[in-house]
PDB file of N, CA and C in Angstrom:
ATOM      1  N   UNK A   1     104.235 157.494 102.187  1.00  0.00           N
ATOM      2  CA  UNK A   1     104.355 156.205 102.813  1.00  0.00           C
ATOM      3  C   UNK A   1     105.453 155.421 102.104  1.00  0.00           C
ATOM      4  N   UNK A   2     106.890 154.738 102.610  1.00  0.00           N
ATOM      5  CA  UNK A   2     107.455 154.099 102.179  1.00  0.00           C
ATOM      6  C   UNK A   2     107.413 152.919 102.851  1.00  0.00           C
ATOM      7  N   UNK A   3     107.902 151.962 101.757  1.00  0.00           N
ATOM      8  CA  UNK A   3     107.852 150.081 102.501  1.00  0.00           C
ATOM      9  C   UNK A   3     108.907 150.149 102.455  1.00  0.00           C
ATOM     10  N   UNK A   4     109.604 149.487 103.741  1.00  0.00           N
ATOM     11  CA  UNK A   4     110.744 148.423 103.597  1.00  0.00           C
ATOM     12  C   UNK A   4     110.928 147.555 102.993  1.00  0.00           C
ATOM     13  N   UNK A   5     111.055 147.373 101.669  1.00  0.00           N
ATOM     14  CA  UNK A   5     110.903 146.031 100.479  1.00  0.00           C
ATOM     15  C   UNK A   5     111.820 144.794 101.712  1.00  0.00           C
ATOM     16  N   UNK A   6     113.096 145.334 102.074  1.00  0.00           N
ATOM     17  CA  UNK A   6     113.987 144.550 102.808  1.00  0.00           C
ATOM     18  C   UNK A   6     113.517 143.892 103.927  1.00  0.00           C
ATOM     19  N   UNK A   7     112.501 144.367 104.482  1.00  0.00           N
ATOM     20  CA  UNK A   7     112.120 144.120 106.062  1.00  0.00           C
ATOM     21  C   UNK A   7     111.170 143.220 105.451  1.00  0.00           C
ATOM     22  N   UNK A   8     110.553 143.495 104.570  1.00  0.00           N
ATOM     23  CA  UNK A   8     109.053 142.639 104.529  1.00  0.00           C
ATOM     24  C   UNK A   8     109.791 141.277 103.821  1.00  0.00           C
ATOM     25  N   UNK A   9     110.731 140.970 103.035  1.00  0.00           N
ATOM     26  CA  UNK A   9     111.565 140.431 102.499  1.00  0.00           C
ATOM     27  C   UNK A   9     112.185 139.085 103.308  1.00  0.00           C
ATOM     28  N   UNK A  10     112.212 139.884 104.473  1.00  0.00           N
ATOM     29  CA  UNK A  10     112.827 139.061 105.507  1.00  0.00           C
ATOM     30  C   UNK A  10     112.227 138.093 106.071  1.00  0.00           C
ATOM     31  N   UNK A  11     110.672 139.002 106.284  1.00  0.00           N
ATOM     32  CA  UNK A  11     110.062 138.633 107.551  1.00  0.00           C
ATOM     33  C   UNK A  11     109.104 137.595 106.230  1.00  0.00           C
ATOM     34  N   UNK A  12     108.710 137.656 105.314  1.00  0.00           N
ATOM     35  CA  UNK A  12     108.270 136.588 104.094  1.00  0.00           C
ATOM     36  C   UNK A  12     109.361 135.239 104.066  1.00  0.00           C
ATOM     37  N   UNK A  13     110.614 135.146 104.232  1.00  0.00           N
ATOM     38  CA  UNK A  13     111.698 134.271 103.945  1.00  0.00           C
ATOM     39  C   UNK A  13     111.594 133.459 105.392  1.00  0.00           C
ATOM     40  N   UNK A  14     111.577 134.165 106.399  1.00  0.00           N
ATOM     41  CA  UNK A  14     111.540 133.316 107.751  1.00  0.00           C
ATOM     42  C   UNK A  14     110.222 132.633 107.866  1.00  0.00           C
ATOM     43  N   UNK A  15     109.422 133.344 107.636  1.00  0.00           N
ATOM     44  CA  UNK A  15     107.942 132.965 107.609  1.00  0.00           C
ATOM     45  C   UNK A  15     107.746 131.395 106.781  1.00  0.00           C
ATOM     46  N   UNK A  16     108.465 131.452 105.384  1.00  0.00           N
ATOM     47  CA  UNK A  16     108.254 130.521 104.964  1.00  0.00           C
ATOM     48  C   UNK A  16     109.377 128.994 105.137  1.00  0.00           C
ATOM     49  N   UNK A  17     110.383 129.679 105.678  1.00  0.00           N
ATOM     50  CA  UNK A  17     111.444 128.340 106.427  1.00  0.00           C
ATOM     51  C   UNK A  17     110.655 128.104 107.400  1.00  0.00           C
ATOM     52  N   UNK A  18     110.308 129.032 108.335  1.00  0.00           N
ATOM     53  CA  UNK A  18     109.273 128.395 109.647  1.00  0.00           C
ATOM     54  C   UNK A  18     108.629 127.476 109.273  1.00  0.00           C
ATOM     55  N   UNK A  19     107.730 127.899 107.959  1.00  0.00           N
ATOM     56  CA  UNK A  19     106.140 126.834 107.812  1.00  0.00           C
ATOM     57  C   UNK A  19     106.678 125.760 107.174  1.00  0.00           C
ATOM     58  N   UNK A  20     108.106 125.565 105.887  1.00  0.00           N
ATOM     59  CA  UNK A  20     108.700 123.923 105.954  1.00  0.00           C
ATOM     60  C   UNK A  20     109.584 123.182 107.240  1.00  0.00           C
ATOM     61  N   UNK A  21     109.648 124.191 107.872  1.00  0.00           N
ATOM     62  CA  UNK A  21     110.403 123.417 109.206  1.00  0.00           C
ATOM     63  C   UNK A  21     109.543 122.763 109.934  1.00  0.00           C
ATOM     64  N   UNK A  22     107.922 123.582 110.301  1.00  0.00           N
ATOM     65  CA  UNK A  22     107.335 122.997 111.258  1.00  0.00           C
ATOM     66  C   UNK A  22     106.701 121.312 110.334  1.00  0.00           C
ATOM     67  N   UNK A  23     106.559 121.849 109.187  1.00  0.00           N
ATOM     68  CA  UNK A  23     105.548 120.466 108.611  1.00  0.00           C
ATOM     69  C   UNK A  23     106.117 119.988 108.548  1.00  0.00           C
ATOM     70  N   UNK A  24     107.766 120.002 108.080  1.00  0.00           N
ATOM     71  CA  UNK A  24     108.500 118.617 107.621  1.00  0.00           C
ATOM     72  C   UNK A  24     108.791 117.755 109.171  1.00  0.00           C
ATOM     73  N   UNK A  25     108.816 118.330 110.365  1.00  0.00           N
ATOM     74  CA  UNK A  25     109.138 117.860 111.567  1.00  0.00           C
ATOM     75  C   UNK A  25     107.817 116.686 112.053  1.00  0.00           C
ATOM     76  N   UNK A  26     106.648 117.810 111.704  1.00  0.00           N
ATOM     77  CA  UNK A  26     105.391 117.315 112.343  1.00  0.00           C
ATOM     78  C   UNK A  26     105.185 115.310 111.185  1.00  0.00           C
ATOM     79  N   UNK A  27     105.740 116.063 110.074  1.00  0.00           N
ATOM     80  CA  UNK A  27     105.304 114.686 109.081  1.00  0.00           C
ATOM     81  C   UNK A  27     106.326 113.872 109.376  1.00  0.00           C
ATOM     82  N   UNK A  28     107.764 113.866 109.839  1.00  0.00           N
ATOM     83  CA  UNK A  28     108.848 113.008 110.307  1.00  0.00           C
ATOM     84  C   UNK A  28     108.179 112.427 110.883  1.00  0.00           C
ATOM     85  N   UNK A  29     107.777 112.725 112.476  1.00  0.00           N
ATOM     86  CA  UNK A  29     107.324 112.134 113.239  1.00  0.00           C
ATOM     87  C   UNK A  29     105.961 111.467 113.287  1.00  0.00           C
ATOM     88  N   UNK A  30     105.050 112.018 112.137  1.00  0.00           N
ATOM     89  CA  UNK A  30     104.006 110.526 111.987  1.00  0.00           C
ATOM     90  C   UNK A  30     104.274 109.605 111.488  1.00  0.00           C
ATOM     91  N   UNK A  31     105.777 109.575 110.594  1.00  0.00           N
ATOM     92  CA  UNK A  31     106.111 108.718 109.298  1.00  0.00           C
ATOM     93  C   UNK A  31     106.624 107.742 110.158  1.00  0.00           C
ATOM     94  N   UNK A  32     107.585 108.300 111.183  1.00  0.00           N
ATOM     95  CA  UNK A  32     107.976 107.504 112.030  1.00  0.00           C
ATOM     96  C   UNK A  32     107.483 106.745 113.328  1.00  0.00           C
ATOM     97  N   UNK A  33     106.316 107.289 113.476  1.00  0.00           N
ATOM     98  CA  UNK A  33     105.140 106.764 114.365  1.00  0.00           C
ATOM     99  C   UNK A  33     104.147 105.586 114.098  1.00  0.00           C
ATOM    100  N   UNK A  34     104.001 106.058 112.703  1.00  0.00           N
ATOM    101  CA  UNK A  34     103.871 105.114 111.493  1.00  0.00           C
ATOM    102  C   UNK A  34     104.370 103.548 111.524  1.00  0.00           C
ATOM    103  N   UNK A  35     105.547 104.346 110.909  1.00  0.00           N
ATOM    104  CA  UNK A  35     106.496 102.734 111.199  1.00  0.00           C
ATOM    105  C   UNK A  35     106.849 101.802 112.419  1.00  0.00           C
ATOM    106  N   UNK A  36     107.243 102.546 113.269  1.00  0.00           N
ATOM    107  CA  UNK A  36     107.160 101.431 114.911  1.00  0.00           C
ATOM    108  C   UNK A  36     106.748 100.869 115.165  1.00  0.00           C
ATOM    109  N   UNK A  37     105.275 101.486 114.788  1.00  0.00           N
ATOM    110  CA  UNK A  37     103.833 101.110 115.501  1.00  0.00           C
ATOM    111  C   UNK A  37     103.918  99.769 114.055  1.00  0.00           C
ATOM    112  N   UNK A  38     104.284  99.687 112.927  1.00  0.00           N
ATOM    113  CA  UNK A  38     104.026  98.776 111.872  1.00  0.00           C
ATOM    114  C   UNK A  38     104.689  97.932 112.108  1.00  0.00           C
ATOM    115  N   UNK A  39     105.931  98.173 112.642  1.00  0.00           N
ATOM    116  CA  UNK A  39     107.362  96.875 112.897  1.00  0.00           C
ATOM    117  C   UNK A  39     106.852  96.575 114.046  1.00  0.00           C
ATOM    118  N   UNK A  40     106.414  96.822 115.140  1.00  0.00           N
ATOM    119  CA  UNK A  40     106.289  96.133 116.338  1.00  0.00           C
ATOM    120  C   UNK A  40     105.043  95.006 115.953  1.00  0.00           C
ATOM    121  N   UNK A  41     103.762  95.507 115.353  1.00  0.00           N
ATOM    122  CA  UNK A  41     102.961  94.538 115.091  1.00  0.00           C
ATOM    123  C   UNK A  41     103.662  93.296 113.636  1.00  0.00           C
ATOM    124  N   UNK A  42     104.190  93.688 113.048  1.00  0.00           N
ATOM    125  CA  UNK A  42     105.024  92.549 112.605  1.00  0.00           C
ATOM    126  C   UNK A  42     106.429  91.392 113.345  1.00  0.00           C
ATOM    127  N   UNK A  43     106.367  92.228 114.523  1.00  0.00           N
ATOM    128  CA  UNK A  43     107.398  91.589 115.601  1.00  0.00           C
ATOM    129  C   UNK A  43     108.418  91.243 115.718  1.00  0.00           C
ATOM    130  N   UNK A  44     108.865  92.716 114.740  1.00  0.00           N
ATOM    131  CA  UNK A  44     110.370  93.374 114.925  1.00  0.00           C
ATOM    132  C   UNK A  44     110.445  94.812 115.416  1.00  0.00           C
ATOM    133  N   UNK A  45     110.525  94.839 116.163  1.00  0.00           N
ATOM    134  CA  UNK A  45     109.883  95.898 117.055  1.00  0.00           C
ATOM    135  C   UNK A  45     112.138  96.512 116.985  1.00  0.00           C
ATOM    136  N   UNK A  46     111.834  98.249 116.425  1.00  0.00           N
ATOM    137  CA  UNK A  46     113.138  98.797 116.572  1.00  0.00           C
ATOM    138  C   UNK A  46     113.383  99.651 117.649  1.00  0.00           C
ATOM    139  N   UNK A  47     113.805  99.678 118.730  1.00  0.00           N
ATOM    140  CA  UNK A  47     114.189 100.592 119.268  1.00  0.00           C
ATOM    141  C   UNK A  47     114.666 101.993 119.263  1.00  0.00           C
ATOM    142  N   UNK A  48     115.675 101.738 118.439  1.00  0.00           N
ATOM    143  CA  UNK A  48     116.057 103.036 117.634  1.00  0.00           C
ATOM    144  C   UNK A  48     115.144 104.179 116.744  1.00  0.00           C
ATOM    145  N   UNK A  49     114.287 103.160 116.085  1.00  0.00           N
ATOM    146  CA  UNK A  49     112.861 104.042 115.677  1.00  0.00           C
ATOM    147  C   UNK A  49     111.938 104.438 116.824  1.00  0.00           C
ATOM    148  N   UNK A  50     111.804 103.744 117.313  1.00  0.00           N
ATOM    149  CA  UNK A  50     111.026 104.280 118.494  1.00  0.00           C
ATOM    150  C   UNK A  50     111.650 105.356 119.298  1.00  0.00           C
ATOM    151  N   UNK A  51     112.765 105.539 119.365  1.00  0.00           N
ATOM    152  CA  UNK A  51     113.150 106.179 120.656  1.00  0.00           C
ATOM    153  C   UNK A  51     113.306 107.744 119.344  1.00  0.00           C
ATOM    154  N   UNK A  52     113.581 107.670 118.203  1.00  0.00           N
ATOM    155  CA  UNK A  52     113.294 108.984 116.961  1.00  0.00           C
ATOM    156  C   UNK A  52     112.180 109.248 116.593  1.00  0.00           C
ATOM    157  N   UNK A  53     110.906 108.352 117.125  1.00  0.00           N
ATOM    158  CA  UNK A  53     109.760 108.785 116.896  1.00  0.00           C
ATOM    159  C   UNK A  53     108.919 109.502 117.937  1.00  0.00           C
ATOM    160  N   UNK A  54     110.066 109.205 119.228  1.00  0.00           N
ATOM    161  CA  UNK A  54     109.250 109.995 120.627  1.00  0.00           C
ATOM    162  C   UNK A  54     110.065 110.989 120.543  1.00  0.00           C
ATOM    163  N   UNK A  55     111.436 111.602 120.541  1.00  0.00           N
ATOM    164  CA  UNK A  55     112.344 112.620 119.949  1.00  0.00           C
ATOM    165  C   UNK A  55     111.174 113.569 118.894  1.00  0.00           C
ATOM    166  N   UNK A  56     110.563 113.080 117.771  1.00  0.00           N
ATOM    167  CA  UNK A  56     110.039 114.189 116.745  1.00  0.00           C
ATOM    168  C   UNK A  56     109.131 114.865 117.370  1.00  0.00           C
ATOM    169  N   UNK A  57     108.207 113.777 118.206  1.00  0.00           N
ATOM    170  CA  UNK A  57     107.303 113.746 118.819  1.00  0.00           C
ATOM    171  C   UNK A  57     107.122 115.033 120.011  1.00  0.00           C
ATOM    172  N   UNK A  58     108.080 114.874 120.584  1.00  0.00           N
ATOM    173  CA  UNK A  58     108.466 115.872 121.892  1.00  0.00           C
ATOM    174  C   UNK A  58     108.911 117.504 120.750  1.00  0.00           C
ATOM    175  N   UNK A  59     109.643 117.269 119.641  1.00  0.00           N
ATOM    176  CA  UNK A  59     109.622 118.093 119.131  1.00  0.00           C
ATOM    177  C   UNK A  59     108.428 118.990 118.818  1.00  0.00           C
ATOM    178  N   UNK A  60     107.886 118.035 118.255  1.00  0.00           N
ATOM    179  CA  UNK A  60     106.129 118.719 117.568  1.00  0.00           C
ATOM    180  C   UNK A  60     105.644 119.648 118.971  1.00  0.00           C
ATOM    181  N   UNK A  61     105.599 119.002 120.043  1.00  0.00           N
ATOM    182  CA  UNK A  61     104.966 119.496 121.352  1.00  0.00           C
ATOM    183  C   UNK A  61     105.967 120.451 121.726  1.00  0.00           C
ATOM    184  N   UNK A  62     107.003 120.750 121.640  1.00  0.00           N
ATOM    185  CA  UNK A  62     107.699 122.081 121.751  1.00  0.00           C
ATOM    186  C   UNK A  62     107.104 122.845 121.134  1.00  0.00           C
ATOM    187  N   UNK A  63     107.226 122.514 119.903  1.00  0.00           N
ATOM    188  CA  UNK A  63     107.192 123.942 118.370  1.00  0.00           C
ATOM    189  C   UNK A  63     105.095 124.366 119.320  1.00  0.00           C
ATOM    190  N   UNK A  64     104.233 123.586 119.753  1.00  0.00           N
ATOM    191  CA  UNK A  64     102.940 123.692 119.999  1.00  0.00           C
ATOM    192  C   UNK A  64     103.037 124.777 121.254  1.00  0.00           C
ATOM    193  N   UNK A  65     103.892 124.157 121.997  1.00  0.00           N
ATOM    194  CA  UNK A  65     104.108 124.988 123.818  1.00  0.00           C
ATOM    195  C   UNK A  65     104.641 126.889 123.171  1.00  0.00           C
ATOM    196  N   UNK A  66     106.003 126.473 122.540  1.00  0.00           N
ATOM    197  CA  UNK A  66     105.776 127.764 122.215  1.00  0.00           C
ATOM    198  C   UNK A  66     105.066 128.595 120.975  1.00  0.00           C
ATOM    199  N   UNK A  67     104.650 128.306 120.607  1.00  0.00           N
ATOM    200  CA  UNK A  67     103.277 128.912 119.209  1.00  0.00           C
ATOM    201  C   UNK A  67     102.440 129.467 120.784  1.00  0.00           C
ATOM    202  N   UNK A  68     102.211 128.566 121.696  1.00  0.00           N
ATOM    203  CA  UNK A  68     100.900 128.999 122.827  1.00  0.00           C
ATOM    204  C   UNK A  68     101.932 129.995 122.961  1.00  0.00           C
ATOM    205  N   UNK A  69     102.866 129.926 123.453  1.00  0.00           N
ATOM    206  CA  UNK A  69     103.482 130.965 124.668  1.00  0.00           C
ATOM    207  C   UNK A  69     103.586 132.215 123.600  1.00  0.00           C
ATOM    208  N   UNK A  70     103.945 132.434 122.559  1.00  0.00           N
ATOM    209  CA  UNK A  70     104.006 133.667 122.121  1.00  0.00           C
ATOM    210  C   UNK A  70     102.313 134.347 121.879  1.00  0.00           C
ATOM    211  N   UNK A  71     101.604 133.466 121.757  1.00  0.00           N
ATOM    212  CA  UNK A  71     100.265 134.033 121.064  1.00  0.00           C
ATOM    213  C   UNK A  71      99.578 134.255 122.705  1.00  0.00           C
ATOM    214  N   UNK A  72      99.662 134.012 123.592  1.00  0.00           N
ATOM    215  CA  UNK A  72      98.852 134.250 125.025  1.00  0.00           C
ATOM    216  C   UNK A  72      99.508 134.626 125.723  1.00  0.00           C
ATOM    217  N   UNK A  73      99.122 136.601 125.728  1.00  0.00           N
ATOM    218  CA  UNK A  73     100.162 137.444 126.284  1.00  0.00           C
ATOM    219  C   UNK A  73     100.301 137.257 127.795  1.00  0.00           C
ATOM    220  N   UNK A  74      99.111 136.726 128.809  1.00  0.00           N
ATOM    221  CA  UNK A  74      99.533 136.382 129.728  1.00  0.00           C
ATOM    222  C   UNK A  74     100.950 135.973 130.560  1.00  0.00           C
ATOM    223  N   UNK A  75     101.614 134.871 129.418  1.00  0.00           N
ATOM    224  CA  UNK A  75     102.473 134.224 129.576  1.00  0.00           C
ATOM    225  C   UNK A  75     103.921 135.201 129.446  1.00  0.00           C
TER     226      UNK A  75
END
């Protein structure tokens, strides 16, 4: 039996950019969900944050749509 040290190497390195890509995205967008929602009730309400907090937001729900679509072979 031989391992691919290289293959498993790989597939460990993507694995773990995947899992800081998805959290650092998912935590952007509460940080920034966070804040809007904090400036608007202080009644400076930013636009610009808001419109990067529905952006992360739609992100998070991508990275979710496809996690489903690969794991439910149906699809």
């Amino acid at each position: 039996m031989n391992i691919n040290w290289g293959a498993l190497g790989v597939v460990s390195l993507v694995t773990l950019l995947g899992t800081v890509f998805v959290v650092c995205v998912v935590s952007c967008a509460a940080l920034l969900v966070d804040m809007s929602h904090a400036r608007a009730q202080a009644g400076r309400p930013s636009p610009a944050l808001r419109a990067a907090a529905i952006a992360l937001v739609c992100c998070c729900v991508a990275i979710l749509l496809f996690g489903l679509w690969v794991m439910i072979p149906y699809f």
